[in-house]
PDB file of N, CA and C in Angstrom:
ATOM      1  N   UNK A   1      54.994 -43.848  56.503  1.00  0.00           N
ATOM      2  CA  UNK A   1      54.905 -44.212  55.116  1.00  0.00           C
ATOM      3  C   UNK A   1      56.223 -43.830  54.440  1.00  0.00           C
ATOM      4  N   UNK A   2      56.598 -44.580  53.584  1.00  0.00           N
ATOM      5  CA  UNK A   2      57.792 -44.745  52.745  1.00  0.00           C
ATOM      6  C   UNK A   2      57.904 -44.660  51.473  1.00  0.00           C
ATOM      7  N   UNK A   3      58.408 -43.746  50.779  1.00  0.00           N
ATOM      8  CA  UNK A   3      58.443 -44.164  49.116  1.00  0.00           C
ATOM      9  C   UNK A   3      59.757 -45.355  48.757  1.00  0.00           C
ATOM     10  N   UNK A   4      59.489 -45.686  47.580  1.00  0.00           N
ATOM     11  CA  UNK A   4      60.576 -46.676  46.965  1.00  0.00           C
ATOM     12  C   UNK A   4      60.188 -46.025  45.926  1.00  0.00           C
ATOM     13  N   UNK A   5      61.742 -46.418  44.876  1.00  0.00           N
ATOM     14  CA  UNK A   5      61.773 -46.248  43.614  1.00  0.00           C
ATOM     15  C   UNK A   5      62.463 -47.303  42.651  1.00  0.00           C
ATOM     16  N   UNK A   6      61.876 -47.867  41.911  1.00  0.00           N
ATOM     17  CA  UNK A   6      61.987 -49.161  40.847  1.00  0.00           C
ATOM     18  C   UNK A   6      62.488 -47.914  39.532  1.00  0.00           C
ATOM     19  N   UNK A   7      63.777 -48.299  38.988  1.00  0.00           N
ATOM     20  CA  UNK A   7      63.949 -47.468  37.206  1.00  0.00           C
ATOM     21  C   UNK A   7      65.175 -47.746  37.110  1.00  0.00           C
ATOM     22  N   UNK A   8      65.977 -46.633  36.428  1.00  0.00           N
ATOM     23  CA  UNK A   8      67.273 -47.384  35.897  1.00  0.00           C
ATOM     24  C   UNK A   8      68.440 -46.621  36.689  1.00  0.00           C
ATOM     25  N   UNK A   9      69.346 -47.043  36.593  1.00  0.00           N
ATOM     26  CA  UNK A   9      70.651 -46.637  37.381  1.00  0.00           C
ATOM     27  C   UNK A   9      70.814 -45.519  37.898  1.00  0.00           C
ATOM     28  N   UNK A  10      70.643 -44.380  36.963  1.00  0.00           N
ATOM     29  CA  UNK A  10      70.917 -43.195  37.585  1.00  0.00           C
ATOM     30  C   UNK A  10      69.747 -42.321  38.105  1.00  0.00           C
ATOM     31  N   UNK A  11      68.748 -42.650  38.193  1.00  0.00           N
ATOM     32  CA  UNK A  11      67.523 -42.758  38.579  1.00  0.00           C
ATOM     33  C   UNK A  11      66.981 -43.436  40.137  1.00  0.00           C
ATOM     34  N   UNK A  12      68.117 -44.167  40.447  1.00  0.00           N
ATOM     35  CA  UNK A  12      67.726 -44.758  41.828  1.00  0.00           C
ATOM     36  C   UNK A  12      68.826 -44.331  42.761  1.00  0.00           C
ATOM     37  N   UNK A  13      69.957 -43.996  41.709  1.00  0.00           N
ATOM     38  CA  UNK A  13      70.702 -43.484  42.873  1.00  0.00           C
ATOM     39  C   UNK A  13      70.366 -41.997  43.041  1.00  0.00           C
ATOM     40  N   UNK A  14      69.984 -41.139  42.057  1.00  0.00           N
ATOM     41  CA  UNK A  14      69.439 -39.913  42.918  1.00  0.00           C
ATOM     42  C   UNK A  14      68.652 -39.938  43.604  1.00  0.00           C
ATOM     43  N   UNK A  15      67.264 -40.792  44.051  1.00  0.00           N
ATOM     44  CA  UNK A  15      66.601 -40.708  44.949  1.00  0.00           C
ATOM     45  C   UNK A  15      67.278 -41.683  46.411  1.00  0.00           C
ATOM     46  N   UNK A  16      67.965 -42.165  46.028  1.00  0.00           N
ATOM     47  CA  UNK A  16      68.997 -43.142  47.208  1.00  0.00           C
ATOM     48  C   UNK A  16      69.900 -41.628  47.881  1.00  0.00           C
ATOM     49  N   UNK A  17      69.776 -40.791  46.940  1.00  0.00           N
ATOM     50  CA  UNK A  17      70.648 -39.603  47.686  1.00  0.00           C
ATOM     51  C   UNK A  17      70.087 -38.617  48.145  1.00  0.00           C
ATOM     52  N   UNK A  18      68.703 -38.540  48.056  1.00  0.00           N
ATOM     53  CA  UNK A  18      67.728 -38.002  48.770  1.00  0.00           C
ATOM     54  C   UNK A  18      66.895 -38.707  50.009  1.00  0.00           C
ATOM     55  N   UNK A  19      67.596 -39.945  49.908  1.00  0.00           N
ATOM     56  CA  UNK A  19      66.955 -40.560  51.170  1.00  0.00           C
ATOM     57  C   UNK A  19      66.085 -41.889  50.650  1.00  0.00           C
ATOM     58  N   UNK A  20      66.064 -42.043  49.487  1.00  0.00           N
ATOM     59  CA  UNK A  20      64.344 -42.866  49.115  1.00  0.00           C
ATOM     60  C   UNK A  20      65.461 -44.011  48.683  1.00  0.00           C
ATOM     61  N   UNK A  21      65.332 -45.183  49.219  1.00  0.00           N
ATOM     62  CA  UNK A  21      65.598 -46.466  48.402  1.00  0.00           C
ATOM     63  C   UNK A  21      65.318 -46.836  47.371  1.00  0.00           C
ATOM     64  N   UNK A  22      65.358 -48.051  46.682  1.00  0.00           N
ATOM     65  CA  UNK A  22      65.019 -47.962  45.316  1.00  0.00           C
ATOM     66  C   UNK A  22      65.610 -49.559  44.568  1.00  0.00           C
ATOM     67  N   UNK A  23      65.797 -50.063  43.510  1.00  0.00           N
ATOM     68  CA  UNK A  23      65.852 -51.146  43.144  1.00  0.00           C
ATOM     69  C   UNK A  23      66.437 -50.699  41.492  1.00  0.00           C
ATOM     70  N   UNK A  24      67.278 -51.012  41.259  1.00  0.00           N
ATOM     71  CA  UNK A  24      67.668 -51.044  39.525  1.00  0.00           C
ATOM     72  C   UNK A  24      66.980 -51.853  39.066  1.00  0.00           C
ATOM     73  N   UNK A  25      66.209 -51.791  38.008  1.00  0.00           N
ATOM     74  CA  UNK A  25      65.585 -52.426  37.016  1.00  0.00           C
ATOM     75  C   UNK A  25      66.218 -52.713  35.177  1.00  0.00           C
ATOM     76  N   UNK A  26      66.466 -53.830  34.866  1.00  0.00           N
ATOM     77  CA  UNK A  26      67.030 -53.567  33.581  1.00  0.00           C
ATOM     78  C   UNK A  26      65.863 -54.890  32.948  1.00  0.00           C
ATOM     79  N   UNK A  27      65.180 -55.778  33.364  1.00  0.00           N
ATOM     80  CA  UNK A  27      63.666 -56.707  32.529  1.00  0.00           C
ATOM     81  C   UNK A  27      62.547 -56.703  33.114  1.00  0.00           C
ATOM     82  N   UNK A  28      62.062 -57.160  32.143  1.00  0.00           N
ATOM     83  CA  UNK A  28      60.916 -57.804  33.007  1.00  0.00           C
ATOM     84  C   UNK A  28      60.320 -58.252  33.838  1.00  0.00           C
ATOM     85  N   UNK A  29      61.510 -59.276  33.768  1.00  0.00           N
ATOM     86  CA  UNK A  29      61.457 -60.416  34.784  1.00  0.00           C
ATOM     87  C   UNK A  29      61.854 -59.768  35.611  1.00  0.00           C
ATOM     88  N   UNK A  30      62.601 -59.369  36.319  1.00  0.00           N
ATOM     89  CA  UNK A  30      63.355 -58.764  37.388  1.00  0.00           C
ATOM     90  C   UNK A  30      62.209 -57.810  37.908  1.00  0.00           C
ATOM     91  N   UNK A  31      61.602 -56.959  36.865  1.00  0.00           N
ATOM     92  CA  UNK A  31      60.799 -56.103  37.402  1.00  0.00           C
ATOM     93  C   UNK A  31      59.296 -56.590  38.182  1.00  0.00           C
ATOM     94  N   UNK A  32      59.019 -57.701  37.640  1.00  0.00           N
ATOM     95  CA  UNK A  32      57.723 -58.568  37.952  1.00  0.00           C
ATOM     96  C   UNK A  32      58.220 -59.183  39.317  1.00  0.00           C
ATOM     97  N   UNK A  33      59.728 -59.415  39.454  1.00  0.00           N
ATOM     98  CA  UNK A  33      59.720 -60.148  41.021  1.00  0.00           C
ATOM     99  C   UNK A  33      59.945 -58.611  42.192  1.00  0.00           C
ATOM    100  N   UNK A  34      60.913 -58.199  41.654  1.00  0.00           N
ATOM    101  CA  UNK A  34      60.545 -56.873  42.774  1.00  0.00           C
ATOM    102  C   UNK A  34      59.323 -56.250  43.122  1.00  0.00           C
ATOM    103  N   UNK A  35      58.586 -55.904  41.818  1.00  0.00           N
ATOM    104  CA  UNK A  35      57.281 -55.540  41.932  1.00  0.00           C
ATOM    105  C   UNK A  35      56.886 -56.337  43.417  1.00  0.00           C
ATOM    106  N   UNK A  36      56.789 -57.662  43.328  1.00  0.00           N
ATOM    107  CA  UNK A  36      56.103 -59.187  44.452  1.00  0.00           C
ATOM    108  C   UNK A  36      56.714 -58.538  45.627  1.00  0.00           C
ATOM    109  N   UNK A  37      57.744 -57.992  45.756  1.00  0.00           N
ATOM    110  CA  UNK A  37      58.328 -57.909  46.649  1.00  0.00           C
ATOM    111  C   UNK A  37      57.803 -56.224  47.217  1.00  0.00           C
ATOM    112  N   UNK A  38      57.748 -55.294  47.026  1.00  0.00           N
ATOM    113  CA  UNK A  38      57.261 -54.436  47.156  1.00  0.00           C
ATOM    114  C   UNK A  38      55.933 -53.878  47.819  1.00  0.00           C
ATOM    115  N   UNK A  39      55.028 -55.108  47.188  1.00  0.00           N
ATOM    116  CA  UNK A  39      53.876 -54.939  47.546  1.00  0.00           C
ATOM    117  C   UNK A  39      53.820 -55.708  48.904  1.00  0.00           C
ATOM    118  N   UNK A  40      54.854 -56.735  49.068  1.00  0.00           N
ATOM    119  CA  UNK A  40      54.952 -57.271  50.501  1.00  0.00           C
ATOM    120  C   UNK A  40      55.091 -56.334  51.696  1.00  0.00           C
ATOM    121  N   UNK A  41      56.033 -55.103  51.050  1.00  0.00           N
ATOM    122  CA  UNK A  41      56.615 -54.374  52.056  1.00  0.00           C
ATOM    123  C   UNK A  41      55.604 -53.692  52.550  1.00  0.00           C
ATOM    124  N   UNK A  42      55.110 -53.602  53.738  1.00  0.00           N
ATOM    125  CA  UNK A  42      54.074 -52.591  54.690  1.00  0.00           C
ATOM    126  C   UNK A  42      53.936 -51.577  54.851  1.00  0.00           C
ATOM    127  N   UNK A  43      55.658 -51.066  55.016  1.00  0.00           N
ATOM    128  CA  UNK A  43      55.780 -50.218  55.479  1.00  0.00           C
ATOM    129  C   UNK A  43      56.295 -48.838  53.961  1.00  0.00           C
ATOM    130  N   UNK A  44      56.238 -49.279  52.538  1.00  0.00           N
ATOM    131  CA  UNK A  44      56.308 -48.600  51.777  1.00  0.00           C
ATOM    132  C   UNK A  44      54.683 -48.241  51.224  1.00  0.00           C
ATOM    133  N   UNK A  45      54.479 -46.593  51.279  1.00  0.00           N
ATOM    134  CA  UNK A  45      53.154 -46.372  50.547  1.00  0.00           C
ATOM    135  C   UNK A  45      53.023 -45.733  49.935  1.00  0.00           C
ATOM    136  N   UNK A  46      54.122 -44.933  48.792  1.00  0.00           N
ATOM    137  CA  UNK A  46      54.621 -44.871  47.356  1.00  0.00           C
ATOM    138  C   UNK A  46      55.402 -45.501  46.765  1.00  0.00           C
ATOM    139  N   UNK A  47      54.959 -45.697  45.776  1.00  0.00           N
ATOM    140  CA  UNK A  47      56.327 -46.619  44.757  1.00  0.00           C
ATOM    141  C   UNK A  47      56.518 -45.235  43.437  1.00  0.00           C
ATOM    142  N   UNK A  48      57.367 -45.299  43.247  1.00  0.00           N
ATOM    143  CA  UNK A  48      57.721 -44.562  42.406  1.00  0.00           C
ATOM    144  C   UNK A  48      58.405 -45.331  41.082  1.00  0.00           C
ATOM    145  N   UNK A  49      57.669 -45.484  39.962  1.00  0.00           N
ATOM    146  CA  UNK A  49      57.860 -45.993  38.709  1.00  0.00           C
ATOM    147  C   UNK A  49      58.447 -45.554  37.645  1.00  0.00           C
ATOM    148  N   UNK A  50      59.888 -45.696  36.802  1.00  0.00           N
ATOM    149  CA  UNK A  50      60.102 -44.378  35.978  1.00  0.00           C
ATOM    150  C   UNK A  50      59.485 -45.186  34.449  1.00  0.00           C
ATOM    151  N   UNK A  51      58.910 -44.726  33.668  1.00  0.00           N
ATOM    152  CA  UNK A  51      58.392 -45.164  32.396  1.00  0.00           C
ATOM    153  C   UNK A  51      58.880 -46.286  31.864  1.00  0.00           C
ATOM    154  N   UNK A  52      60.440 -46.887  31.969  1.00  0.00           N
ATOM    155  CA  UNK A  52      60.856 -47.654  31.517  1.00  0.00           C
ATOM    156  C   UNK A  52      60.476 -48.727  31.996  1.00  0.00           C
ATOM    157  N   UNK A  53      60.252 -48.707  33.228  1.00  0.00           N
ATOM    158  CA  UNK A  53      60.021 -49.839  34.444  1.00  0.00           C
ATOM    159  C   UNK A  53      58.709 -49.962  33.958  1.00  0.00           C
ATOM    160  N   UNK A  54      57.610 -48.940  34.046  1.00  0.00           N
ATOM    161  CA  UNK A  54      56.734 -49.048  33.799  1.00  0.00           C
ATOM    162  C   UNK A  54      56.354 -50.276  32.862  1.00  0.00           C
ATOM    163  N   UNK A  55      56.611 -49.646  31.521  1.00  0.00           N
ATOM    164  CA  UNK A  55      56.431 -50.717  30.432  1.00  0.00           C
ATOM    165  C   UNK A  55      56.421 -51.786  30.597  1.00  0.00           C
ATOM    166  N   UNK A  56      57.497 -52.460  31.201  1.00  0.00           N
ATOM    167  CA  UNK A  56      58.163 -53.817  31.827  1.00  0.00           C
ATOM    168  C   UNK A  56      56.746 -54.110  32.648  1.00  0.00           C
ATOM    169  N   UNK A  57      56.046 -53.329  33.338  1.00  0.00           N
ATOM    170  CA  UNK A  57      55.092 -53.949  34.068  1.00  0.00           C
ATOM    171  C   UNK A  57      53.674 -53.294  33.442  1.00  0.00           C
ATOM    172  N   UNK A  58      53.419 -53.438  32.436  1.00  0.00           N
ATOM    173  CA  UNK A  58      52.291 -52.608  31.940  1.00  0.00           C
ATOM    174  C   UNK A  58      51.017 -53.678  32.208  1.00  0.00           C
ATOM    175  N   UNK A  59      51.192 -55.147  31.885  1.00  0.00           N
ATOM    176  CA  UNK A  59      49.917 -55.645  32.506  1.00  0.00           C
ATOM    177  C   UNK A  59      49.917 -55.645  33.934  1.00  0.00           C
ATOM    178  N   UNK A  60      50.917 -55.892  34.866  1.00  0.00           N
ATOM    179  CA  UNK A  60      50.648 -55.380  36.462  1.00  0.00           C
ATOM    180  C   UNK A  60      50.108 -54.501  36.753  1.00  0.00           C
ATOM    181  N   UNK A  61      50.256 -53.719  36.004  1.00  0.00           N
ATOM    182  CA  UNK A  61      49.831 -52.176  37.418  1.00  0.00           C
ATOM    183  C   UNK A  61      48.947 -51.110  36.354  1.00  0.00           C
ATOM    184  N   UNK A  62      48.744 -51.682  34.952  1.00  0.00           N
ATOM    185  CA  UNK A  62      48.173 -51.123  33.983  1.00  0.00           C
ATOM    186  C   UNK A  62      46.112 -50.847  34.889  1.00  0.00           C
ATOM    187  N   UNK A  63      45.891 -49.382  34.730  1.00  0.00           N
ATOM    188  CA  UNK A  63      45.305 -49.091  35.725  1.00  0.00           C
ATOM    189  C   UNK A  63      44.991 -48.931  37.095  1.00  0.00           C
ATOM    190  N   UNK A  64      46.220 -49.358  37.432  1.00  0.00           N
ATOM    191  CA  UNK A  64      46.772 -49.362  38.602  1.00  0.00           C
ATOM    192  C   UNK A  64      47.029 -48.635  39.571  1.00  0.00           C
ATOM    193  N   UNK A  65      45.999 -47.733  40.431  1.00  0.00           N
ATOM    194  CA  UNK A  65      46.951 -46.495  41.617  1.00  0.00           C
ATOM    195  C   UNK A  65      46.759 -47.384  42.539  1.00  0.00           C
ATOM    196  N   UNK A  66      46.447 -47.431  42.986  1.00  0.00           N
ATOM    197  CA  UNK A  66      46.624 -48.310  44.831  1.00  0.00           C
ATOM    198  C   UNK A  66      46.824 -49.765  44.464  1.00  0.00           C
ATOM    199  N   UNK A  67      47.301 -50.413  45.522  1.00  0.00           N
ATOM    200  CA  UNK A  67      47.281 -51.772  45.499  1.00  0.00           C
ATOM    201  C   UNK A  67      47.122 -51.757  47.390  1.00  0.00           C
ATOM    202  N   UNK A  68      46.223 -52.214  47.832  1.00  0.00           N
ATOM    203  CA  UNK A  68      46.187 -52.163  49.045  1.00  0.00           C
ATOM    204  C   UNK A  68      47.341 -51.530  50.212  1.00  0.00           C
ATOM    205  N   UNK A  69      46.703 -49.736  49.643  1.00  0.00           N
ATOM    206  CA  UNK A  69      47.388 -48.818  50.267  1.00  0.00           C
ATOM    207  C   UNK A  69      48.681 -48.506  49.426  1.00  0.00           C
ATOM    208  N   UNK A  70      49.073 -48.989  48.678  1.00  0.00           N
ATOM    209  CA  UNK A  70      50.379 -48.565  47.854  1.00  0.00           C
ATOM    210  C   UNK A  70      49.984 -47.454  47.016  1.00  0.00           C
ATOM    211  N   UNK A  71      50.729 -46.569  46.784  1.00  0.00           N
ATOM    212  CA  UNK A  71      50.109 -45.727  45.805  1.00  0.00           C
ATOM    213  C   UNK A  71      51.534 -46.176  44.566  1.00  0.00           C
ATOM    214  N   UNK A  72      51.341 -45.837  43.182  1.00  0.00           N
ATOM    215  CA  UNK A  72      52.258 -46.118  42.334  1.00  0.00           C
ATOM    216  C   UNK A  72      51.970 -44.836  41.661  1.00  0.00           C
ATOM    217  N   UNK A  73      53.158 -44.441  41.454  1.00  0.00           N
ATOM    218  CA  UNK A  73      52.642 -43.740  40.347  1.00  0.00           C
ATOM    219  C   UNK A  73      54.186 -43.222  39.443  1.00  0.00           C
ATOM    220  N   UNK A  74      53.859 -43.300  38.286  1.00  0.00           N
ATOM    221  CA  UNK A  74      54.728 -43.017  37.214  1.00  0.00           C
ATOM    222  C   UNK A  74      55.418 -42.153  37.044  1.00  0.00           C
ATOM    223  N   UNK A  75      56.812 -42.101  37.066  1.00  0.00           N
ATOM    224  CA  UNK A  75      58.119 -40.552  37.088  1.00  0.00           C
ATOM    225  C   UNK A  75      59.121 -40.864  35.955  1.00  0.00           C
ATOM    226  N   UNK A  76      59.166 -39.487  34.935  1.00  0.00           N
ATOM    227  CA  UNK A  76      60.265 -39.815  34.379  1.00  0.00           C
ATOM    228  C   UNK A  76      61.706 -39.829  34.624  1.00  0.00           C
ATOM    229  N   UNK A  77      62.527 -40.394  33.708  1.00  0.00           N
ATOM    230  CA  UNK A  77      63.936 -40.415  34.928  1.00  0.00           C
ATOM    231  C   UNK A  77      64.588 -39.972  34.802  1.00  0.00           C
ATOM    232  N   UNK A  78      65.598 -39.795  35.847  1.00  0.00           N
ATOM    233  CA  UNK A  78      66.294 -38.214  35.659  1.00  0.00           C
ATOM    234  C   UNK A  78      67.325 -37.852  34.654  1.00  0.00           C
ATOM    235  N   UNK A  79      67.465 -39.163  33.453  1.00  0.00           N
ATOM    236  CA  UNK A  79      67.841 -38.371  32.598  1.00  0.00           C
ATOM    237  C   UNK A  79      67.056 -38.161  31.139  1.00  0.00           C
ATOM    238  N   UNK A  80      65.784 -37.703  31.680  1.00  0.00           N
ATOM    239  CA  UNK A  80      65.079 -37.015  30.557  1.00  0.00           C
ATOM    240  C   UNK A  80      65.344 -35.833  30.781  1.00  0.00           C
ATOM    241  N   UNK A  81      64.991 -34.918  29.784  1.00  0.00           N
ATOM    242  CA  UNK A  81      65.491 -33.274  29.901  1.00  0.00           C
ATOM    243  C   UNK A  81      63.909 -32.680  31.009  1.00  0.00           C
ATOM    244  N   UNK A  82      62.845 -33.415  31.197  1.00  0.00           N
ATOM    245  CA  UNK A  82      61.815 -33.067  31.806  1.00  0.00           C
ATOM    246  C   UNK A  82      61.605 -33.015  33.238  1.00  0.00           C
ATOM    247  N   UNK A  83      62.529 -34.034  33.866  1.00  0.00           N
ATOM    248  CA  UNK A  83      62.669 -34.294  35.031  1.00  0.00           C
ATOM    249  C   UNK A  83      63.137 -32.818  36.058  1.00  0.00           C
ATOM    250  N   UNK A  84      62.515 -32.345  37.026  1.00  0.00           N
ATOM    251  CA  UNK A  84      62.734 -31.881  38.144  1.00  0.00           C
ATOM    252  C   UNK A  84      62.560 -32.253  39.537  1.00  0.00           C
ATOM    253  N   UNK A  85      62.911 -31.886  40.217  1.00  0.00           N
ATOM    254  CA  UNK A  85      62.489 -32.253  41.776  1.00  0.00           C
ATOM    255  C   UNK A  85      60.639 -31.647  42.438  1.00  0.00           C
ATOM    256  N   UNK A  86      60.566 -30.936  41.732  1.00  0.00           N
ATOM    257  CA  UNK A  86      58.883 -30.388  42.194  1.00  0.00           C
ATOM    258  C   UNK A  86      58.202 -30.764  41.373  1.00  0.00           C
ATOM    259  N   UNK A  87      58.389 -31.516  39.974  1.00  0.00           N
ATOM    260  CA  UNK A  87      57.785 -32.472  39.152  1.00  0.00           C
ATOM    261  C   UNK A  87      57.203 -33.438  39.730  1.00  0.00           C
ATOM    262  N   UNK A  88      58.133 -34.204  40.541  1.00  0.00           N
ATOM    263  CA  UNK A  88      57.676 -35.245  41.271  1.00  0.00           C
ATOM    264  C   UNK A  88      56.324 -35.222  42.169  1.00  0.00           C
ATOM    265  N   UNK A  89      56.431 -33.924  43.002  1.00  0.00           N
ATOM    266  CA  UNK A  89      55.711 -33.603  43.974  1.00  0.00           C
ATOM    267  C   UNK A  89      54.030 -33.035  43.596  1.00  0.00           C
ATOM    268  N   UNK A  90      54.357 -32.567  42.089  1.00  0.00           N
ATOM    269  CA  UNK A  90      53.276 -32.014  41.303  1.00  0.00           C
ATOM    270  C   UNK A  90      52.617 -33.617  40.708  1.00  0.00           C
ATOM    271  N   UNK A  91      52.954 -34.463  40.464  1.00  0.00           N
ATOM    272  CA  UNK A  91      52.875 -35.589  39.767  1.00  0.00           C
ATOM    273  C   UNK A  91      51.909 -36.469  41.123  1.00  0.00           C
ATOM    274  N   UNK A  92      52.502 -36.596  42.171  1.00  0.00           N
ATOM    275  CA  UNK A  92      51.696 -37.371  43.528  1.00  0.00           C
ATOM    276  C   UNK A  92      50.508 -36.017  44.109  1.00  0.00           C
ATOM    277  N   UNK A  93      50.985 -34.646  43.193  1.00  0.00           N
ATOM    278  CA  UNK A  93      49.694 -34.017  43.656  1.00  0.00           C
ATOM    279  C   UNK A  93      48.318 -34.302  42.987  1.00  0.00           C
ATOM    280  N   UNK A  94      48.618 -34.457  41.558  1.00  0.00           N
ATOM    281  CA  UNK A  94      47.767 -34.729  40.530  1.00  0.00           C
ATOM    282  C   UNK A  94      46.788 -36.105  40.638  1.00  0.00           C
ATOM    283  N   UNK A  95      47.695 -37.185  40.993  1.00  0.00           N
ATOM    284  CA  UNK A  95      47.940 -38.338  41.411  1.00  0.00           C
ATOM    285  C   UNK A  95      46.518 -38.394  42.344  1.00  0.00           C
ATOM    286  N   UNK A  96      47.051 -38.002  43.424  1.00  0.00           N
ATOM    287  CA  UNK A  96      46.056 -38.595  44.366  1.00  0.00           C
ATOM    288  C   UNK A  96      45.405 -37.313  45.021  1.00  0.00           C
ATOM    289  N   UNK A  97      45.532 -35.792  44.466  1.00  0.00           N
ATOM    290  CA  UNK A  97      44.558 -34.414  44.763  1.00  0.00           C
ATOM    291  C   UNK A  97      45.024 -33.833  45.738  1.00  0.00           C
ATOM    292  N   UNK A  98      46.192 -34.001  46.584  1.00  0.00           N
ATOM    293  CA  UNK A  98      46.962 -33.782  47.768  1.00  0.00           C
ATOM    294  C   UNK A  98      48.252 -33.294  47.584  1.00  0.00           C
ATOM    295  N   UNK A  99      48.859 -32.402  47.985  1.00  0.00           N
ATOM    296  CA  UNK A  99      50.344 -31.813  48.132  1.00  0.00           C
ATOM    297  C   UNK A  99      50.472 -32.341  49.394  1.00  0.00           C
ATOM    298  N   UNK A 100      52.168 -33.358  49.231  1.00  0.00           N
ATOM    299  CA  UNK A 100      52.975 -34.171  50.382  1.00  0.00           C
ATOM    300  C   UNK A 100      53.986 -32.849  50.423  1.00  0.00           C
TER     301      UNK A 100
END
């Protein structure tokens, strides 16, 4: 299993530097076709969403944790003053009741 991360620039390249791929997002539109694309992928089973992205897809995934096996779940990005690295991990604990 694989995470991805959909958000904005500096946000995908820190997790691109931790290893996690990821997709720049700056519309809607853009975000609604990656989204398509994502859920194609098999072999990803977190997506990682940062709020902005979110919005952009709020009727997609609005109630949204799984999508056949995907888990999604919402991160702010790293340049909010809130963002940490065990945030994340606390966030997919909450998420789905499990520490990864």
């Amino acid at each position: 299993m694989k995470y991805f991360c959909l958000g904005d620039t500096d946000t995908v390249l820190a997790f691109r530097l931790a290893g996690i791929n990821g997709k720049v997002i700056d519309t809607s539109v853009q975000a609604e076709e990656i989204l398509k694309t994502v859920f194609s992928m098999k072999n990803i089973g977190i997506l990682l969403v940062t709020e902005e992205v979110s919005h952009f897809l709020k009727e997609k995934t609005d109630g949204l944790l799984w999508n056949d096996g995907l888990l999604i779940i919402e991160i702010p990005a790293v340049t909010e003053k809130t963002f940490e690295i065990e945030h994340i991990s606390e966030l997919i604990k909450k998420t789905i009741g499990v520490k990864l």
